[in-house]
Protein backbone atom coordinates (compact mmCIF):
# COMPACT_ATOMS: atom_id res chain seq x y z
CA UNK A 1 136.28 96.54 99.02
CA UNK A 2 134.02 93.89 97.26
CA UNK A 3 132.09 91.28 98.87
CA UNK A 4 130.09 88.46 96.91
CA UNK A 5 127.36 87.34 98.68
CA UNK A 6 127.34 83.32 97.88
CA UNK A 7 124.53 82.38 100.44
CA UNK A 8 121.40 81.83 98.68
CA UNK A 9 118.41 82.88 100.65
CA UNK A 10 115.71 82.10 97.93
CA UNK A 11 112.83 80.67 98.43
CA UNK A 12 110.89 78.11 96.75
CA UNK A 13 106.68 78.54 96.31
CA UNK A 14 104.79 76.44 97.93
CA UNK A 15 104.05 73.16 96.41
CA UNK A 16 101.14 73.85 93.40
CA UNK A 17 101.71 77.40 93.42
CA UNK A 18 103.39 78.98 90.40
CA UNK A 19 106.14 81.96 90.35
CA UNK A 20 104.15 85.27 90.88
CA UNK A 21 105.57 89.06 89.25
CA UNK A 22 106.38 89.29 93.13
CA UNK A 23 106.32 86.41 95.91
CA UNK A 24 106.89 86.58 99.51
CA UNK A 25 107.88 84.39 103.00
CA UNK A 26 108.02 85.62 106.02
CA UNK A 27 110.63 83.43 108.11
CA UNK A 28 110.66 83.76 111.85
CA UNK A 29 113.65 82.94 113.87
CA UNK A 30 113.92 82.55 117.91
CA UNK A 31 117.48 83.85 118.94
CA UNK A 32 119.10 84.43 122.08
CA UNK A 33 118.55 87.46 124.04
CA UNK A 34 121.00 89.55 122.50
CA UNK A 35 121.52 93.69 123.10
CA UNK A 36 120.45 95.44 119.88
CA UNK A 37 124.58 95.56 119.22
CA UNK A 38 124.79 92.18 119.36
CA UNK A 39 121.87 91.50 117.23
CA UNK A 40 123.33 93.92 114.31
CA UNK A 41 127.10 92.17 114.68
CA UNK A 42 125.75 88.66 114.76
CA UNK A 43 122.42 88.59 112.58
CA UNK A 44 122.40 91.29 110.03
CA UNK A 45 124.38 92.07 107.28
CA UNK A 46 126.48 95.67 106.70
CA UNK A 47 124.23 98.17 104.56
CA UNK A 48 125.37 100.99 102.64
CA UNK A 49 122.29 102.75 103.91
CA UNK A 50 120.82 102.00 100.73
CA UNK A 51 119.74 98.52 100.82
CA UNK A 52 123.51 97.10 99.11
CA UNK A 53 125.07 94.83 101.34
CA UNK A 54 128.56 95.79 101.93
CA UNK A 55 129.62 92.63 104.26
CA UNK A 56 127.68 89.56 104.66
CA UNK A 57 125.84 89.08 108.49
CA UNK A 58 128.45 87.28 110.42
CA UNK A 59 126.43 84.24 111.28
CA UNK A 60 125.73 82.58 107.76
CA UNK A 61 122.18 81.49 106.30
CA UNK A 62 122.66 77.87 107.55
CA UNK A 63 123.71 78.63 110.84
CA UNK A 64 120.57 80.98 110.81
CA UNK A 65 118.41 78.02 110.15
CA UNK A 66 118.85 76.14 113.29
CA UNK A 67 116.65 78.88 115.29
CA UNK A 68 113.98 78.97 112.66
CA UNK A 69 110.56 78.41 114.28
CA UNK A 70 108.06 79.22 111.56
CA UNK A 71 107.91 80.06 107.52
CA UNK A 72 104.37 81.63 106.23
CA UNK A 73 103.53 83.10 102.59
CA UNK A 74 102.89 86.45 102.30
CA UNK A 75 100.74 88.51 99.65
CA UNK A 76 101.45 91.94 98.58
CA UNK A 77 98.26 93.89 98.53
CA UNK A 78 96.93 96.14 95.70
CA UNK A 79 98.07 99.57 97.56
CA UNK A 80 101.88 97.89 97.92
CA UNK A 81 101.25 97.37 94.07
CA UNK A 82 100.35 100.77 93.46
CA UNK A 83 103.20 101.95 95.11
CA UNK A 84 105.86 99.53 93.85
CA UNK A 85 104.37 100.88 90.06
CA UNK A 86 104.38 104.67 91.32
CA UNK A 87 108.11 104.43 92.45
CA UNK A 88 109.09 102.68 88.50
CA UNK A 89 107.00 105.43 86.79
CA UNK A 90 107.81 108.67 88.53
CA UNK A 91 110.12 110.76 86.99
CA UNK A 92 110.70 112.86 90.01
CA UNK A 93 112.58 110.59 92.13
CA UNK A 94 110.38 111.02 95.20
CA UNK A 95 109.14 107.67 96.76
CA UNK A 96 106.50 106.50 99.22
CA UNK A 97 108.42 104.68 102.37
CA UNK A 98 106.80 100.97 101.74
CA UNK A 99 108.06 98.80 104.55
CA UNK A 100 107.95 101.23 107.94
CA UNK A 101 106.60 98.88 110.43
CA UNK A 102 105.46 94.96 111.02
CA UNK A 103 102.12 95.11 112.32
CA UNK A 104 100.62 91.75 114.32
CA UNK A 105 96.95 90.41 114.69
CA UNK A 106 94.90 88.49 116.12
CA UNK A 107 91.66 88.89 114.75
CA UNK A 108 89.34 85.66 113.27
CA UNK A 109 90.86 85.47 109.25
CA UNK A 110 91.01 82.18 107.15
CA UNK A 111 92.56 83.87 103.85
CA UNK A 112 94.23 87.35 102.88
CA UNK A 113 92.72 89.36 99.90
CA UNK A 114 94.94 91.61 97.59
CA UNK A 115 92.26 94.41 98.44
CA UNK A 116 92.91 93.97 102.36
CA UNK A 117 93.39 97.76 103.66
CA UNK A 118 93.83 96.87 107.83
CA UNK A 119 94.40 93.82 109.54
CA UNK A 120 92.60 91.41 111.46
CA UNK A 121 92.54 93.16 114.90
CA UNK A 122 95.92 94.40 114.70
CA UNK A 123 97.51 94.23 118.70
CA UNK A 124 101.55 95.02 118.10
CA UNK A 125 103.78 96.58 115.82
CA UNK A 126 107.28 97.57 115.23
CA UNK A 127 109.55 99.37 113.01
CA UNK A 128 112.19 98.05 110.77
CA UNK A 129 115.09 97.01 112.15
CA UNK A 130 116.96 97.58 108.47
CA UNK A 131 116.52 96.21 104.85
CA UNK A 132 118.86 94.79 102.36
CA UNK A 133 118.51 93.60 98.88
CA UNK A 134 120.09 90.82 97.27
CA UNK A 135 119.70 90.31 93.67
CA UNK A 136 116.01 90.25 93.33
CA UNK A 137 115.06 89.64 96.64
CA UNK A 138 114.14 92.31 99.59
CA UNK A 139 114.80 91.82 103.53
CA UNK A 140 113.30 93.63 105.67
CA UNK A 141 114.21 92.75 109.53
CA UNK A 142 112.60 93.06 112.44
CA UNK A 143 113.58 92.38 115.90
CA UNK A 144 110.76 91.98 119.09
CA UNK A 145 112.67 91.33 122.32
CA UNK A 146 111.40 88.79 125.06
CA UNK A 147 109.39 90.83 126.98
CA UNK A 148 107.53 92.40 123.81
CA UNK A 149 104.96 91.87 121.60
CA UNK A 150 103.62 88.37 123.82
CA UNK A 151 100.08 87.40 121.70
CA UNK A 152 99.11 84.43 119.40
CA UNK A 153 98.55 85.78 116.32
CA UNK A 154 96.80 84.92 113.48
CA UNK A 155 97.71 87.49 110.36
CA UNK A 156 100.61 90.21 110.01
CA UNK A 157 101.33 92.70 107.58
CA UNK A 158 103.71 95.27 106.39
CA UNK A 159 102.43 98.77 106.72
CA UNK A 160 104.22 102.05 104.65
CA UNK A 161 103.58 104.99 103.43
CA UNK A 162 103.05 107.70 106.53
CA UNK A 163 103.00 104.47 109.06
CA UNK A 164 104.38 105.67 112.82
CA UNK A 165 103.69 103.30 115.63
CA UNK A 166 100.29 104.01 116.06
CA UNK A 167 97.75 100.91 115.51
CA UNK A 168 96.34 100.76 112.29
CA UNK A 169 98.59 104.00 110.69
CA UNK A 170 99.94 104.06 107.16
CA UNK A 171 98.96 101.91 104.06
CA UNK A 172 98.72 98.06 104.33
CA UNK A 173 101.54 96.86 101.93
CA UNK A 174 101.40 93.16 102.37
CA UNK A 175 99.80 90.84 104.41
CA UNK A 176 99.70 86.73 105.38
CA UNK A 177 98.10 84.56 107.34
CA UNK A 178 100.18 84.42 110.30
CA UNK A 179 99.57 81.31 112.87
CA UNK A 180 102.16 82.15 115.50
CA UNK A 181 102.22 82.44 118.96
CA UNK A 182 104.92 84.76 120.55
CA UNK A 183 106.71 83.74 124.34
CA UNK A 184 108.84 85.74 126.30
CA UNK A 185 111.83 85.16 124.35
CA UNK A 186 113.66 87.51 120.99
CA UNK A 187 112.78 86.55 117.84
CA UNK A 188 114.01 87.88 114.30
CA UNK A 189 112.03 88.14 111.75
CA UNK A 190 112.43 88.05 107.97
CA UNK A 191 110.32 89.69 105.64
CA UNK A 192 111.40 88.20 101.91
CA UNK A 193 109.93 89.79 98.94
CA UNK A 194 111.19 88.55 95.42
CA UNK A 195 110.64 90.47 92.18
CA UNK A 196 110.64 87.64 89.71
């Protein structure tokens, strides 16, 4: 069975920006305190396990929109480059896992720099709820419950590439100036990266 996918989550760049070979947003969404069931049948979309969405989330983009709580640009750094280019060239078919975990700071940081390798005092992570891809566009979701990951944070990043849950593991992949601070309730988060 067939599904088209008519919701449109694009994203526009900011004003006096122009379209980038890849652009990002991170969107982040409070939502109620659902079981991690619940969260999957409401929020997320059905995967073949590769990325292809086979059904559409059950709660639509515009409903989705009414618990959004923040919207920041996001960079991808010069090792999530590399990578990106090592995947497209390699005739082996081996690839280097690029989105494992969302990592959190809240280290002093006015601007990101593609040559960033750690964040600014990272304090919390977590690993990837699932991914789909749309088109041109990546999604990589993340849930943090209400009693986790409670800081005010200031820059977050995507880390790959041998990342486990241990502060500061893997590669940096992206990375964005992050002004958020978390309370004790869920919140979903959206990592959008479009090839353009």
């Amino acid at each position: 069975m067939n599904f088209i996918i008519a919701e449109n989550t694009a994203f526009v760049p900011p004003p006096g920006k122009k379209k980038q070979f890849a652009e990002g947003i991170i969107r982040v969404r409070r939502i109620p305190d659902w079981t991690e069931a619940e969260y999957r049948y409401w929020w997320l979309p059905e995967t073949n396990g590769k990325g292809k969405i086979v059904r559409p989330a059950r709660m639509r983009e515009k409903e989705k929109e009414q618990y959004q709580i923040g919207e920041y640009a996001n960079a991808i750094m010069n090792a999530g480059r590399t990578a990106v280019l090592s995947y497209m060239g390699s005739s082996t078919g081996s690839t280097t896992q690029w989105s494992q975990y969302l990592a959190l700071g809240t280290g002093a940081i006015s601007a990101v720099n593609p040559t960033d390798t750690t964040l600014a005092n990272e304090v919390y992570r977590v690993a990837q709820t699932t991914y789909s891809t749309n088109g041109t566009q990546l999604d990589v979701n993340f849930n943090i419950g209400a009693t986790s990951g409670e800081f005010s944070y200031t820059n977050a990043g995507i880390y790959g590439a041998g990342a486990t849950s241990t502060l500061n593991s893997g590669t940096l992949m992206t990375h964005a100036l992050f002004a958020y601070t978390k309370g004790a309730y869920s919140i979903a988060i959206d990592y959008l990266i479009n090839l353009l």
